[in-house]
C-alpha atoms as a PDB file:
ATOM      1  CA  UNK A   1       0.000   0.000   0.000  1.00  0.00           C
ATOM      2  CA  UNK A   2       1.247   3.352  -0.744  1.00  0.00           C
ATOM      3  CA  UNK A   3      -0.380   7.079  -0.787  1.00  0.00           C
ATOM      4  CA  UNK A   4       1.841   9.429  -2.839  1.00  0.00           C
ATOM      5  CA  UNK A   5      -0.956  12.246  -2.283  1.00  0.00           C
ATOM      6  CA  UNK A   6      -1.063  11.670   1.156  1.00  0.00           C
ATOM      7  CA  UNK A   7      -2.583  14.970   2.477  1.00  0.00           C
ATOM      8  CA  UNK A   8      -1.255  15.210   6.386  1.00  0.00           C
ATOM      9  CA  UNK A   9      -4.423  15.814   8.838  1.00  0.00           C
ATOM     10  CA  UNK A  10      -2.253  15.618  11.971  1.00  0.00           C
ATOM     11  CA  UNK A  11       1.271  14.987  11.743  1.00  0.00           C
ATOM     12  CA  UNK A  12       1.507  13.674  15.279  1.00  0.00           C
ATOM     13  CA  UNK A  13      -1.789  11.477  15.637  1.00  0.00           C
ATOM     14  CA  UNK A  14      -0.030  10.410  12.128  1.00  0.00           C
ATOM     15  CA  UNK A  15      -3.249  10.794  10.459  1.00  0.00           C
ATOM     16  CA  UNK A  16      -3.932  11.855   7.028  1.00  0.00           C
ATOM     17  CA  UNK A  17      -6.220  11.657   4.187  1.00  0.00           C
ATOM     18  CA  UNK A  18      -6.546  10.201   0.545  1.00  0.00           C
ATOM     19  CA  UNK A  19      -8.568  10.802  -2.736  1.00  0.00           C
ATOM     20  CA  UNK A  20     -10.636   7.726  -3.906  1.00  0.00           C
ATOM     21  CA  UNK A  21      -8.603   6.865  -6.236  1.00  0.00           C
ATOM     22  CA  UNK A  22      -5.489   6.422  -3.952  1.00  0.00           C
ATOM     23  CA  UNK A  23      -7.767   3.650  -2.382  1.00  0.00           C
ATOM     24  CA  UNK A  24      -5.860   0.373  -3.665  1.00  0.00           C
ATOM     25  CA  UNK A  25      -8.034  -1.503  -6.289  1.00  0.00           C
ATOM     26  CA  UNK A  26      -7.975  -4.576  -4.465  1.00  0.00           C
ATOM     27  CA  UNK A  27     -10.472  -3.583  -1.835  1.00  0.00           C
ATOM     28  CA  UNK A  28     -13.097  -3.410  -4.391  1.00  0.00           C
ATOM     29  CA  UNK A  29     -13.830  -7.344  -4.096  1.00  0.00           C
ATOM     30  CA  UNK A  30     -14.615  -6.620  -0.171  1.00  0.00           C
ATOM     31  CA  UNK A  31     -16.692  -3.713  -0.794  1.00  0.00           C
ATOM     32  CA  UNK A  32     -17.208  -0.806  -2.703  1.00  0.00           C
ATOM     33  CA  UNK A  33     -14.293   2.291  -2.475  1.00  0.00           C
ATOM     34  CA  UNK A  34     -16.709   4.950  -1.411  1.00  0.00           C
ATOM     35  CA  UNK A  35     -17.244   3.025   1.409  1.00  0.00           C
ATOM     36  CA  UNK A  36     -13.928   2.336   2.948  1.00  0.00           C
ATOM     37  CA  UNK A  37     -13.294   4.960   5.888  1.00  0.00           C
ATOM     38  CA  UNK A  38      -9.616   4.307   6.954  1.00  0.00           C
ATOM     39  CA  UNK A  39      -6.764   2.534   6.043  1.00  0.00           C
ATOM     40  CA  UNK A  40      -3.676   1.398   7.936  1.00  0.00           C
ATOM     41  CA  UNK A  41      -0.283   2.223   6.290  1.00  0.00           C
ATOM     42  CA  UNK A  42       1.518   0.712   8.351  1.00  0.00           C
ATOM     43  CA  UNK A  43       4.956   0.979   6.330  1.00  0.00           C
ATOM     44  CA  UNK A  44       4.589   4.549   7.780  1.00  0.00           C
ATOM     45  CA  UNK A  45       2.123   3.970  10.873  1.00  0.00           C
ATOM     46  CA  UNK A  46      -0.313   6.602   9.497  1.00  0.00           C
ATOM     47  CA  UNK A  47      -4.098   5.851   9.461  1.00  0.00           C
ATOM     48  CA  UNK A  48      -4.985   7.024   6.040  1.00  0.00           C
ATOM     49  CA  UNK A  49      -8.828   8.729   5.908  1.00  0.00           C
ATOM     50  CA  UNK A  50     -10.650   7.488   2.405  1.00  0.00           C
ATOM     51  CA  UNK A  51     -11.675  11.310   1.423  1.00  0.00           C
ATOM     52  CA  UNK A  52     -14.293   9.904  -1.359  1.00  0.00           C
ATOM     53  CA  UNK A  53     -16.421   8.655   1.728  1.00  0.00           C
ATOM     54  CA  UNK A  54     -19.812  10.470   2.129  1.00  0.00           C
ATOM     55  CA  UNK A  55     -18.613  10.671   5.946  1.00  0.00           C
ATOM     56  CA  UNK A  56     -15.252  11.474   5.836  1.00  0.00           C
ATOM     57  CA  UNK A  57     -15.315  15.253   7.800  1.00  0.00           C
ATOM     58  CA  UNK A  58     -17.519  13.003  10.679  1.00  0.00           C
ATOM     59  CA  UNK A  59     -14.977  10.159  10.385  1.00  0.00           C
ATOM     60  CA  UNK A  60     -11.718  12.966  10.211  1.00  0.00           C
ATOM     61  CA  UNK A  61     -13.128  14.921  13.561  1.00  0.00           C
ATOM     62  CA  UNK A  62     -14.186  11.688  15.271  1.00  0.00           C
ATOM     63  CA  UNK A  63     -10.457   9.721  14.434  1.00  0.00           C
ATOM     64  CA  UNK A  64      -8.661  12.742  16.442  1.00  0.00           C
ATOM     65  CA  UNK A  65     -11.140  13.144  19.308  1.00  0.00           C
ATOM     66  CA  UNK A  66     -10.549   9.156  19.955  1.00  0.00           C
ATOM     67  CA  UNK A  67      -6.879   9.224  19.567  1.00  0.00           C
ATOM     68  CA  UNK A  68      -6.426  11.522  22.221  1.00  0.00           C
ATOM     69  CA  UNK A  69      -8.728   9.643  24.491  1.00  0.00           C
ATOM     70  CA  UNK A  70      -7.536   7.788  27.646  1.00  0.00           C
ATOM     71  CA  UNK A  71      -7.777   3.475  27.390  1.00  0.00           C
ATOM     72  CA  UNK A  72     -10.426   3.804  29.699  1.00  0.00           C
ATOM     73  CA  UNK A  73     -12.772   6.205  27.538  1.00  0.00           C
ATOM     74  CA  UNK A  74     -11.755   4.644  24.309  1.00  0.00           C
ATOM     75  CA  UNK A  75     -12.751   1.231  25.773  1.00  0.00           C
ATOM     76  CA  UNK A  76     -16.559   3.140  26.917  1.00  0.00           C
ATOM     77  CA  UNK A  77     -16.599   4.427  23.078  1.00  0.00           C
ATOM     78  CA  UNK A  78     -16.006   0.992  21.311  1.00  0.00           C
ATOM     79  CA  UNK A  79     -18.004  -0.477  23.743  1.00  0.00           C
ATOM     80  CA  UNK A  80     -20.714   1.802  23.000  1.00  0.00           C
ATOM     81  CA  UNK A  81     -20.436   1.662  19.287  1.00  0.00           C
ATOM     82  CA  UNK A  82     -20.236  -2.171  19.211  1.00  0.00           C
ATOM     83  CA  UNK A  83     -23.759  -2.136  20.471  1.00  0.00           C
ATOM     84  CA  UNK A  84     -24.866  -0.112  17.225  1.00  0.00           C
ATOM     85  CA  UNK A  85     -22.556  -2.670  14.736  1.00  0.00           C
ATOM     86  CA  UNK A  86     -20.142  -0.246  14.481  1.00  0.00           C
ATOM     87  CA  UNK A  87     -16.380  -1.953  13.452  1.00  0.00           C
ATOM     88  CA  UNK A  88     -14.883   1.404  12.930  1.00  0.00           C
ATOM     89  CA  UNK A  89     -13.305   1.775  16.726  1.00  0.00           C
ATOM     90  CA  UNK A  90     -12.435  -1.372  16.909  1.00  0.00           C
ATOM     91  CA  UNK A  91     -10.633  -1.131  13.742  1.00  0.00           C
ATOM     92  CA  UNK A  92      -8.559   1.756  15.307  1.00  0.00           C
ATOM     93  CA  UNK A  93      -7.726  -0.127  18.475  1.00  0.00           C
ATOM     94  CA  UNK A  94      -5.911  -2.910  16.309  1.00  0.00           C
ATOM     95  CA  UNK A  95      -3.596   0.109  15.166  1.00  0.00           C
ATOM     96  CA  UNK A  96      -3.147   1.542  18.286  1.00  0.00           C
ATOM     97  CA  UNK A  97      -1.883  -1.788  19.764  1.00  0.00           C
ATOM     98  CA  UNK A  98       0.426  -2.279  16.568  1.00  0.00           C
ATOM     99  CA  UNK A  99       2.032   0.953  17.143  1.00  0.00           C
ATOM    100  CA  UNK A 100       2.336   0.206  20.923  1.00  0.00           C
ATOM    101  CA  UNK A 101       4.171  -3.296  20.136  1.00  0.00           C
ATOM    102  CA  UNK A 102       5.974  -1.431  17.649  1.00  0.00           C
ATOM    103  CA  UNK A 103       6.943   1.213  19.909  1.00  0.00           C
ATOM    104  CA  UNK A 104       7.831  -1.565  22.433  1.00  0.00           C
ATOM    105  CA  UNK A 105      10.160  -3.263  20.131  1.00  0.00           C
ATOM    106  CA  UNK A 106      12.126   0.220  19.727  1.00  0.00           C
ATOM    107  CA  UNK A 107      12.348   0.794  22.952  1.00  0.00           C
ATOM    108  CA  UNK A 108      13.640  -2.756  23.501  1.00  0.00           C
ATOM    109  CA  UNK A 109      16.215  -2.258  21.059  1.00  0.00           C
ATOM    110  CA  UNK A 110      18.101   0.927  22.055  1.00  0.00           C
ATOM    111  CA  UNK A 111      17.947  -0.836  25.926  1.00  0.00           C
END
Protein backbone atom coordinates (compact mmCIF):
# COMPACT_ATOMS: atom_id res chain seq x y z
CA UNK A 1 0.00 0.00 0.00
CA UNK A 2 1.25 3.35 -0.74
CA UNK A 3 -0.38 7.08 -0.79
CA UNK A 4 1.84 9.43 -2.84
CA UNK A 5 -0.96 12.25 -2.28
CA UNK A 6 -1.06 11.67 1.16
CA UNK A 7 -2.58 14.97 2.48
CA UNK A 8 -1.26 15.21 6.39
CA UNK A 9 -4.42 15.81 8.84
CA UNK A 10 -2.25 15.62 11.97
CA UNK A 11 1.27 14.99 11.74
CA UNK A 12 1.51 13.67 15.28
CA UNK A 13 -1.79 11.48 15.64
CA UNK A 14 -0.03 10.41 12.13
CA UNK A 15 -3.25 10.79 10.46
CA UNK A 16 -3.93 11.85 7.03
CA UNK A 17 -6.22 11.66 4.19
CA UNK A 18 -6.55 10.20 0.55
CA UNK A 19 -8.57 10.80 -2.74
CA UNK A 20 -10.64 7.73 -3.91
CA UNK A 21 -8.60 6.86 -6.24
CA UNK A 22 -5.49 6.42 -3.95
CA UNK A 23 -7.77 3.65 -2.38
CA UNK A 24 -5.86 0.37 -3.67
CA UNK A 25 -8.03 -1.50 -6.29
CA UNK A 26 -7.98 -4.58 -4.47
CA UNK A 27 -10.47 -3.58 -1.84
CA UNK A 28 -13.10 -3.41 -4.39
CA UNK A 29 -13.83 -7.34 -4.10
CA UNK A 30 -14.62 -6.62 -0.17
CA UNK A 31 -16.69 -3.71 -0.79
CA UNK A 32 -17.21 -0.81 -2.70
CA UNK A 33 -14.29 2.29 -2.48
CA UNK A 34 -16.71 4.95 -1.41
CA UNK A 35 -17.24 3.02 1.41
CA UNK A 36 -13.93 2.34 2.95
CA UNK A 37 -13.29 4.96 5.89
CA UNK A 38 -9.62 4.31 6.95
CA UNK A 39 -6.76 2.53 6.04
CA UNK A 40 -3.68 1.40 7.94
CA UNK A 41 -0.28 2.22 6.29
CA UNK A 42 1.52 0.71 8.35
CA UNK A 43 4.96 0.98 6.33
CA UNK A 44 4.59 4.55 7.78
CA UNK A 45 2.12 3.97 10.87
CA UNK A 46 -0.31 6.60 9.50
CA UNK A 47 -4.10 5.85 9.46
CA UNK A 48 -4.98 7.02 6.04
CA UNK A 49 -8.83 8.73 5.91
CA UNK A 50 -10.65 7.49 2.40
CA UNK A 51 -11.67 11.31 1.42
CA UNK A 52 -14.29 9.90 -1.36
CA UNK A 53 -16.42 8.65 1.73
CA UNK A 54 -19.81 10.47 2.13
CA UNK A 55 -18.61 10.67 5.95
CA UNK A 56 -15.25 11.47 5.84
CA UNK A 57 -15.32 15.25 7.80
CA UNK A 58 -17.52 13.00 10.68
CA UNK A 59 -14.98 10.16 10.38
CA UNK A 60 -11.72 12.97 10.21
CA UNK A 61 -13.13 14.92 13.56
CA UNK A 62 -14.19 11.69 15.27
CA UNK A 63 -10.46 9.72 14.43
CA UNK A 64 -8.66 12.74 16.44
CA UNK A 65 -11.14 13.14 19.31
CA UNK A 66 -10.55 9.16 19.95
CA UNK A 67 -6.88 9.22 19.57
CA UNK A 68 -6.43 11.52 22.22
CA UNK A 69 -8.73 9.64 24.49
CA UNK A 70 -7.54 7.79 27.65
CA UNK A 71 -7.78 3.47 27.39
CA UNK A 72 -10.43 3.80 29.70
CA UNK A 73 -12.77 6.20 27.54
CA UNK A 74 -11.75 4.64 24.31
CA UNK A 75 -12.75 1.23 25.77
CA UNK A 76 -16.56 3.14 26.92
CA UNK A 77 -16.60 4.43 23.08
CA UNK A 78 -16.01 0.99 21.31
CA UNK A 79 -18.00 -0.48 23.74
CA UNK A 80 -20.71 1.80 23.00
CA UNK A 81 -20.44 1.66 19.29
CA UNK A 82 -20.24 -2.17 19.21
CA UNK A 83 -23.76 -2.14 20.47
CA UNK A 84 -24.87 -0.11 17.23
CA UNK A 85 -22.56 -2.67 14.74
CA UNK A 86 -20.14 -0.25 14.48
CA UNK A 87 -16.38 -1.95 13.45
CA UNK A 88 -14.88 1.40 12.93
CA UNK A 89 -13.31 1.78 16.73
CA UNK A 90 -12.44 -1.37 16.91
CA UNK A 91 -10.63 -1.13 13.74
CA UNK A 92 -8.56 1.76 15.31
CA UNK A 93 -7.73 -0.13 18.48
CA UNK A 94 -5.91 -2.91 16.31
CA UNK A 95 -3.60 0.11 15.17
CA UNK A 96 -3.15 1.54 18.29
CA UNK A 97 -1.88 -1.79 19.76
CA UNK A 98 0.43 -2.28 16.57
CA UNK A 99 2.03 0.95 17.14
CA UNK A 100 2.34 0.21 20.92
CA UNK A 101 4.17 -3.30 20.14
CA UNK A 102 5.97 -1.43 17.65
CA UNK A 103 6.94 1.21 19.91
CA UNK A 104 7.83 -1.56 22.43
CA UNK A 105 10.16 -3.26 20.13
CA UNK A 106 12.13 0.22 19.73
CA UNK A 107 12.35 0.79 22.95
CA UNK A 108 13.64 -2.76 23.50
CA UNK A 109 16.21 -2.26 21.06
CA UNK A 110 18.10 0.93 22.06
CA UNK A 111 17.95 -0.84 25.93
Amino acid sequence: MYFPRLEIINIELRVGACELGDIPRYLESVMPLECVTVLYWYKKDWLVLNKGNANYEWYKNILQEYLQLNDWQRKEVKEFSETMGMTFFKFINEVLRIRRKRLNAAIRKTA
